[in-house]
Protein backbone atom coordinates (compact mmCIF):
# COMPACT_ATOMS: atom_id res chain seq x y z
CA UNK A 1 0.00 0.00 0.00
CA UNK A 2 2.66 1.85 0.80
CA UNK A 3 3.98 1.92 -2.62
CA UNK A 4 1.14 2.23 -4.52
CA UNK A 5 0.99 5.50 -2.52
CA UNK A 6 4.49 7.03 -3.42
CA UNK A 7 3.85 6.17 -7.16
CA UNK A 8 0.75 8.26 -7.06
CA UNK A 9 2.17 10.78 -5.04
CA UNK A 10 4.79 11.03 -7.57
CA UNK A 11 2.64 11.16 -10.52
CA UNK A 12 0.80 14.21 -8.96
CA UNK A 13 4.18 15.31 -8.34
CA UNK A 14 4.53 15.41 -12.41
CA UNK A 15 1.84 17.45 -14.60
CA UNK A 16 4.61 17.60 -17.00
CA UNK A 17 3.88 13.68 -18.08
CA UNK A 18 0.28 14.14 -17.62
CA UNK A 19 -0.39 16.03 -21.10
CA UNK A 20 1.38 16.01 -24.17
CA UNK A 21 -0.50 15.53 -28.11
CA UNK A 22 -2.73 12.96 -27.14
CA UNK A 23 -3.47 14.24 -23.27
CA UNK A 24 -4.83 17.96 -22.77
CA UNK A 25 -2.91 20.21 -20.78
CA UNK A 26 -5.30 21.80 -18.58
CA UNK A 27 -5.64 25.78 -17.88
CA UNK A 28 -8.74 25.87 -15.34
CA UNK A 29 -11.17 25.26 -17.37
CA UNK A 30 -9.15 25.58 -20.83
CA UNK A 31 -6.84 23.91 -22.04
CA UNK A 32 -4.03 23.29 -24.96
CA UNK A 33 -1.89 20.51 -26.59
CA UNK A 34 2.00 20.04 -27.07
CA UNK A 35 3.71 17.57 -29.33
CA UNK A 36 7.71 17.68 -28.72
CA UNK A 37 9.68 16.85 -31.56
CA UNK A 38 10.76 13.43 -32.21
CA UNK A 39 13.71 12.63 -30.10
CA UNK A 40 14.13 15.43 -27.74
CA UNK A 41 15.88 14.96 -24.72
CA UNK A 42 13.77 17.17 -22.59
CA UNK A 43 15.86 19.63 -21.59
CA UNK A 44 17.42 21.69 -25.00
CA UNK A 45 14.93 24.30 -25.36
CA UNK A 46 13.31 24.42 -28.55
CA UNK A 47 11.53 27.43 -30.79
CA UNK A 48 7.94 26.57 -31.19
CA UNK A 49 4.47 26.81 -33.45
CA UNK A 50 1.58 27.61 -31.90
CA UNK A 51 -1.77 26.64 -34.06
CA UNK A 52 -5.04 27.89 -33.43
CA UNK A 53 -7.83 25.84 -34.90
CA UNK A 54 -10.69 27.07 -37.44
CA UNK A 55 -14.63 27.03 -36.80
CA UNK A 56 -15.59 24.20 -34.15
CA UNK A 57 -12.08 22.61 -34.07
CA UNK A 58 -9.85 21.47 -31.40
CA UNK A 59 -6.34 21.11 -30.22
CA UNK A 60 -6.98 17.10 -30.47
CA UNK A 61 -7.60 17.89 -34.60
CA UNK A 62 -4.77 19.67 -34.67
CA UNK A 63 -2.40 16.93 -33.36
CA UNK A 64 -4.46 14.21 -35.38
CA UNK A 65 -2.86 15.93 -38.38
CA UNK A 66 0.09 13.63 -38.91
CA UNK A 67 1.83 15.52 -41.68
CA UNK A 68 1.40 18.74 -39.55
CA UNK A 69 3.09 16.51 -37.03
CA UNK A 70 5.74 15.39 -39.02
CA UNK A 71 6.77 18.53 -40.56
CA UNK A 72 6.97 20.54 -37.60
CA UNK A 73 9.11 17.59 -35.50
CA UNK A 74 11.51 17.46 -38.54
CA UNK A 75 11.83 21.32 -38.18
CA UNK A 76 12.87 20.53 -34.38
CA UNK A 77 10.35 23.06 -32.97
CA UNK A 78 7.49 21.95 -30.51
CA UNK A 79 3.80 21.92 -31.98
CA UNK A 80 1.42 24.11 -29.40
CA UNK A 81 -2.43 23.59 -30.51
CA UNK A 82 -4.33 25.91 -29.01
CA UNK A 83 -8.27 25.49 -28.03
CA UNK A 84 -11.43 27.85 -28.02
CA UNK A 85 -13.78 27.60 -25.16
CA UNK A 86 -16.48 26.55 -27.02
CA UNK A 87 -16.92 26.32 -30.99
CA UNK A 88 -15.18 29.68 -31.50
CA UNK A 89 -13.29 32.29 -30.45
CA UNK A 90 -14.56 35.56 -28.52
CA UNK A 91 -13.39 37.85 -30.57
CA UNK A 92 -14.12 41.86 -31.15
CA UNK A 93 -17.29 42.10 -34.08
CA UNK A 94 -17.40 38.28 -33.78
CA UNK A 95 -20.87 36.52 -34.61
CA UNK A 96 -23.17 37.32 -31.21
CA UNK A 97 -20.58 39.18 -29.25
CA UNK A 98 -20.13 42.32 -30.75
CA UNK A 99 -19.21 44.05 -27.69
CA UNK A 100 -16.20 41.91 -26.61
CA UNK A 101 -12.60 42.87 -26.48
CA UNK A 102 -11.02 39.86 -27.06
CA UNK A 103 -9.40 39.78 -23.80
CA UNK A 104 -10.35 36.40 -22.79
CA UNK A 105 -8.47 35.40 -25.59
CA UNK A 106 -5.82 37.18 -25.51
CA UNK A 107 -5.33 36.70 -21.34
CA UNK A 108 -5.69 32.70 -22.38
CA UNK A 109 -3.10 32.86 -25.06
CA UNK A 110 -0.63 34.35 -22.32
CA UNK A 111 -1.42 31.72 -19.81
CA UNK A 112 -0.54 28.84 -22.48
CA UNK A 113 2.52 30.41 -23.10
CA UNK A 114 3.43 30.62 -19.44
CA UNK A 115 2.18 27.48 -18.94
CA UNK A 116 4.10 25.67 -21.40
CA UNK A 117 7.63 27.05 -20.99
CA UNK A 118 7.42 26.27 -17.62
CA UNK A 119 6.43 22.82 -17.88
CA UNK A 120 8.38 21.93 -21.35
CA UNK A 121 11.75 23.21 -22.79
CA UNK A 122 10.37 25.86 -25.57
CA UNK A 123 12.71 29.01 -26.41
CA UNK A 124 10.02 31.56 -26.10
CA UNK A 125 12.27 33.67 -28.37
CA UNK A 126 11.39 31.60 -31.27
CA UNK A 127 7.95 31.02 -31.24
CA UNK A 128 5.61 32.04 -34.66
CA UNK A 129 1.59 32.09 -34.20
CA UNK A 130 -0.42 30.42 -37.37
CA UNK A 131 -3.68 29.56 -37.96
CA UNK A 132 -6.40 28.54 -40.45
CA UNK A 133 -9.56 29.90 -41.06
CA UNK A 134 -11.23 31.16 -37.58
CA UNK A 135 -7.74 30.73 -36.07
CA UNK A 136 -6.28 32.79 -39.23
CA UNK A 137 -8.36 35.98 -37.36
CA UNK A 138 -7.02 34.92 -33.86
CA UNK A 139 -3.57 35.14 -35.26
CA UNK A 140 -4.08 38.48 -36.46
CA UNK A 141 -6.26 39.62 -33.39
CA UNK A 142 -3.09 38.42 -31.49
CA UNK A 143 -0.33 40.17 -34.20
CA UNK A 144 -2.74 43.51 -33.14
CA UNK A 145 -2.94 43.32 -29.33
CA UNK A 146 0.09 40.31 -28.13
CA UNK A 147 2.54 41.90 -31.18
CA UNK A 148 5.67 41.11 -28.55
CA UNK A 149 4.75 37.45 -27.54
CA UNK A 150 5.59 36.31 -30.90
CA UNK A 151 8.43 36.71 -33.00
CA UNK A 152 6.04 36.46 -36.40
CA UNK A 153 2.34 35.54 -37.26
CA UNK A 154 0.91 33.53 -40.59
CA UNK A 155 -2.97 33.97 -40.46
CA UNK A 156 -4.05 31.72 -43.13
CA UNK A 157 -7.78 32.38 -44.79
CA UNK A 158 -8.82 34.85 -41.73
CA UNK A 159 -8.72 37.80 -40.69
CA UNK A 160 -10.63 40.39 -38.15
CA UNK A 161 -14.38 40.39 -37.59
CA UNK A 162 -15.79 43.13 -39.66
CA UNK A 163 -13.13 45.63 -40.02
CA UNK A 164 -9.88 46.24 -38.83
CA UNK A 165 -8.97 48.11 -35.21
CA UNK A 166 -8.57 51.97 -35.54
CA UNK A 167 -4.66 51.15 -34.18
CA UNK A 168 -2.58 48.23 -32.32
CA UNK A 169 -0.43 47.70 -29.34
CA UNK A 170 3.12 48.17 -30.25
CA UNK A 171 6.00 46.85 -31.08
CA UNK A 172 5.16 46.27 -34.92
CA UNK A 173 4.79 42.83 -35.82
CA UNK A 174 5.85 40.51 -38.76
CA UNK A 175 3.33 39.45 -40.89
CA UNK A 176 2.58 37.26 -43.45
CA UNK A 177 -0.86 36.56 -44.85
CA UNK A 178 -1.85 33.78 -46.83
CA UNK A 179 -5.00 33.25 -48.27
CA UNK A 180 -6.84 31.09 -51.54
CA UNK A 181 -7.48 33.62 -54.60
CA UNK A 182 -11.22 31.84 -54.88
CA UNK A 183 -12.19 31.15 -50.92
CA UNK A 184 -16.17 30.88 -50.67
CA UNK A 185 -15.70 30.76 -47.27
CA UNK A 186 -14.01 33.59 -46.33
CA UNK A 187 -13.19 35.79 -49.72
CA UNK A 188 -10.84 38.11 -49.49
CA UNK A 189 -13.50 40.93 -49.17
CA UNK A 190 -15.35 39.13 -46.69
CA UNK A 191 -19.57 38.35 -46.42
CA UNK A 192 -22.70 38.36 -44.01
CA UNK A 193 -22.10 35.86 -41.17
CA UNK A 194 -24.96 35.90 -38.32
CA UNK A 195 -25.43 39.51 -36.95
CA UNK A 196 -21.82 40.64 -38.38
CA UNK A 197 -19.31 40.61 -41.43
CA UNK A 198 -16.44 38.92 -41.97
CA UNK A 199 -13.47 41.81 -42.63
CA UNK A 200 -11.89 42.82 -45.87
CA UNK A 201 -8.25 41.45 -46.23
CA UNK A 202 -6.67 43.86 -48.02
CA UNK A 203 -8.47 47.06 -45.76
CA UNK A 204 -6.31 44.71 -42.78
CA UNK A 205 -3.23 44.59 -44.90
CA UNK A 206 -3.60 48.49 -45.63
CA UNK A 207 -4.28 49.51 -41.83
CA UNK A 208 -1.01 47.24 -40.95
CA UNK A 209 1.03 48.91 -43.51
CA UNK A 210 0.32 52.41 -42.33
CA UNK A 211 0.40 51.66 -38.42
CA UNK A 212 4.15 50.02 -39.08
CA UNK A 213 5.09 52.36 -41.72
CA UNK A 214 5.72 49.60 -44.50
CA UNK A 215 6.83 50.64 -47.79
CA UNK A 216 5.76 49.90 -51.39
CA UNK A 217 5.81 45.71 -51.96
CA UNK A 218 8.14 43.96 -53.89
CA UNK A 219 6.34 40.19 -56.13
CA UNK A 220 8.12 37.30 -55.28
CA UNK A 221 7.04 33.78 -56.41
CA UNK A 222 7.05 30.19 -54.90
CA UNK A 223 5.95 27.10 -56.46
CA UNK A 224 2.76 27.91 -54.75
CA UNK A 225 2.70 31.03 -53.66
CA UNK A 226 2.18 35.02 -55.06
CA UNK A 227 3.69 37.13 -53.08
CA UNK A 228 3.79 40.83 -52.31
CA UNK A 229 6.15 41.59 -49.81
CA UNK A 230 6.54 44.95 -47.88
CA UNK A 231 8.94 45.48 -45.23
CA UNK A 232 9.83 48.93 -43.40
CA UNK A 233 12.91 50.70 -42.03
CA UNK A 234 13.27 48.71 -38.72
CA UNK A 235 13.41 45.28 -41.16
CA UNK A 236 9.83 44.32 -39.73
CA UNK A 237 7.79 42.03 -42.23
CA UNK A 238 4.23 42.52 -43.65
CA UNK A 239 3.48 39.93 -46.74
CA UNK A 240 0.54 38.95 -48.63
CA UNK A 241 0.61 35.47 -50.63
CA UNK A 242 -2.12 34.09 -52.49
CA UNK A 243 -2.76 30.29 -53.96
CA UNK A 244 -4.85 28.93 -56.30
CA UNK A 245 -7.92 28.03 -54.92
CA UNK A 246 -10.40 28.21 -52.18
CA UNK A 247 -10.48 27.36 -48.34
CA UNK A 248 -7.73 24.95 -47.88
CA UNK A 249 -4.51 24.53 -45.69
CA UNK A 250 -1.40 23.31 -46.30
CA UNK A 251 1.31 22.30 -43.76
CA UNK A 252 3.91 23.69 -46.11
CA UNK A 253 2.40 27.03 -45.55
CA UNK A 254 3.43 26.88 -42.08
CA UNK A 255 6.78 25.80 -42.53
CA UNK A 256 7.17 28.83 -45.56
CA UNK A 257 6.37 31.22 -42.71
CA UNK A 258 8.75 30.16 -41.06
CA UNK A 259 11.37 29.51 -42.99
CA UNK A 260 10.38 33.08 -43.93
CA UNK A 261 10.76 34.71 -40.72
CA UNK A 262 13.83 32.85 -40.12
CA UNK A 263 16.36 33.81 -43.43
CA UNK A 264 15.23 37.04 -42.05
CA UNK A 265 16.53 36.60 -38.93
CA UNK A 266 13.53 37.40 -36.74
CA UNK A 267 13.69 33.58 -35.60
């Protein structure tokens, strides 16, 4: 009995093994995932990606995406899936909550962060935000108002509820946008969605641009991807890249980001 005691004792002892990708890591009554990459000996911190789900996801969807999975251990950077309290996030102009902030978000995305550096070796230095669809406008919501948790953000087919904030919390961020050039889902100008509107990407590209005083953009092509990219005199990043097609994701899109932000040194 005595035993059975210290090895439960122990395991309380632990939260650290108690959540992981296939265990949720709980935050009161939130919660998140974290998939280590393949190997890692626990202790060499690591840069990470933190992905925030579309419409009615989770973070268990998230890690059930095995090439995500993959792609992002073979980079050697943790995988961070973040989750909504319900089917969406509260988010300014979102559908029924017109009157929020987006601070419940915002103070949950800084608990997860806390959170998970102190229970798992993650270089908080080198972390980049992404997400698809509903988590494409919490990734810019967060670019606007957590701009210094992250060192860049790819929304991907989202962006803000509506229309884009009057101004931002400094420091600048670096952005890159990515969105299908035929999305019925979420065009690029937007359309009706309950009581509200989904936003206009290029009005949220054109407010960015003036609040971080990005110049004229330069076309660069992937296999992929158009791209317009604009940067400004401190070297901060704000790019737009289209695909063919409508609502989809890509893992490579993440890893471009990235690899973006990176051969520019912000990672």
């Amino acid at each position: 009995m005595r035993l059975i005691s210290l090895i439960f004792a122990s395991l309380l002892a632990t939260p650290a093994l108690s959540c992981g990708p296939d265990t949720d890591c709980a935050l009161g009554e939130r919660h998140y995932r974290i998939a280590m990459p393949d190997g890692h000996d626990g202790t060499t911190a690591v840069g990470a990606i933190v992905f925030a789900h579309g419409y009615r996801g989770s973070a268990r969807g998230i890690m059930r995406n095995q090439n995500l999975r993959r792609m992002v251990s073979d980079m050697g950077l943790a995988l961070i899936a973040v989750k909504s309290a319900s089917d969406d996030w509260v988010l300014p102009n979102s559908p029924r909550r017109k009157d929020v902030d987006g601070s419940v978000e915002f103070n949950y995305m800084d608990a997860v962060i806390a959170d998970a550096s102190s229970r798992f070796a993650i270089d908080t230095d080198r972390m980049m935000m992404t997400g698809f669809s509903a988590g494409g406008m919490m990734t810019w919501n967060m670019a606007c108002h957590r701009p210094d948790m992250f060192a860049g953000f790819v929304p991907i087919s989202g962006t803000f509820w509506l229309e884009a904030p009057a101004e931002c919390a400094g420091p600048v961020a670096n952005v890159i946008h990515i969105h299908g050039d035929d999305d019925p889902t979420v065009p690029l100008a937007g359309r009706p969605i309950a009581d509200t509107h989904q936003g206009d990407v290029m009005e949220a590209l054109d407010m960015y641009a003036a609040y971080g005083g990005f110049g004229p953009s330069a076309t660069r092509n992937t296999e992929r991807l158009a791209c317009k990219d604009r940067s400004n005199p401190a070297g901060d990043i704000l790019n737009f890249c289209m695909f063919e097609g409508g609502h989809s994701f890509r893992s490579e899109y993440v890893k471009f980001g990235w690899e973006t932000f990176a051969g520019s040194g912000k990672l």
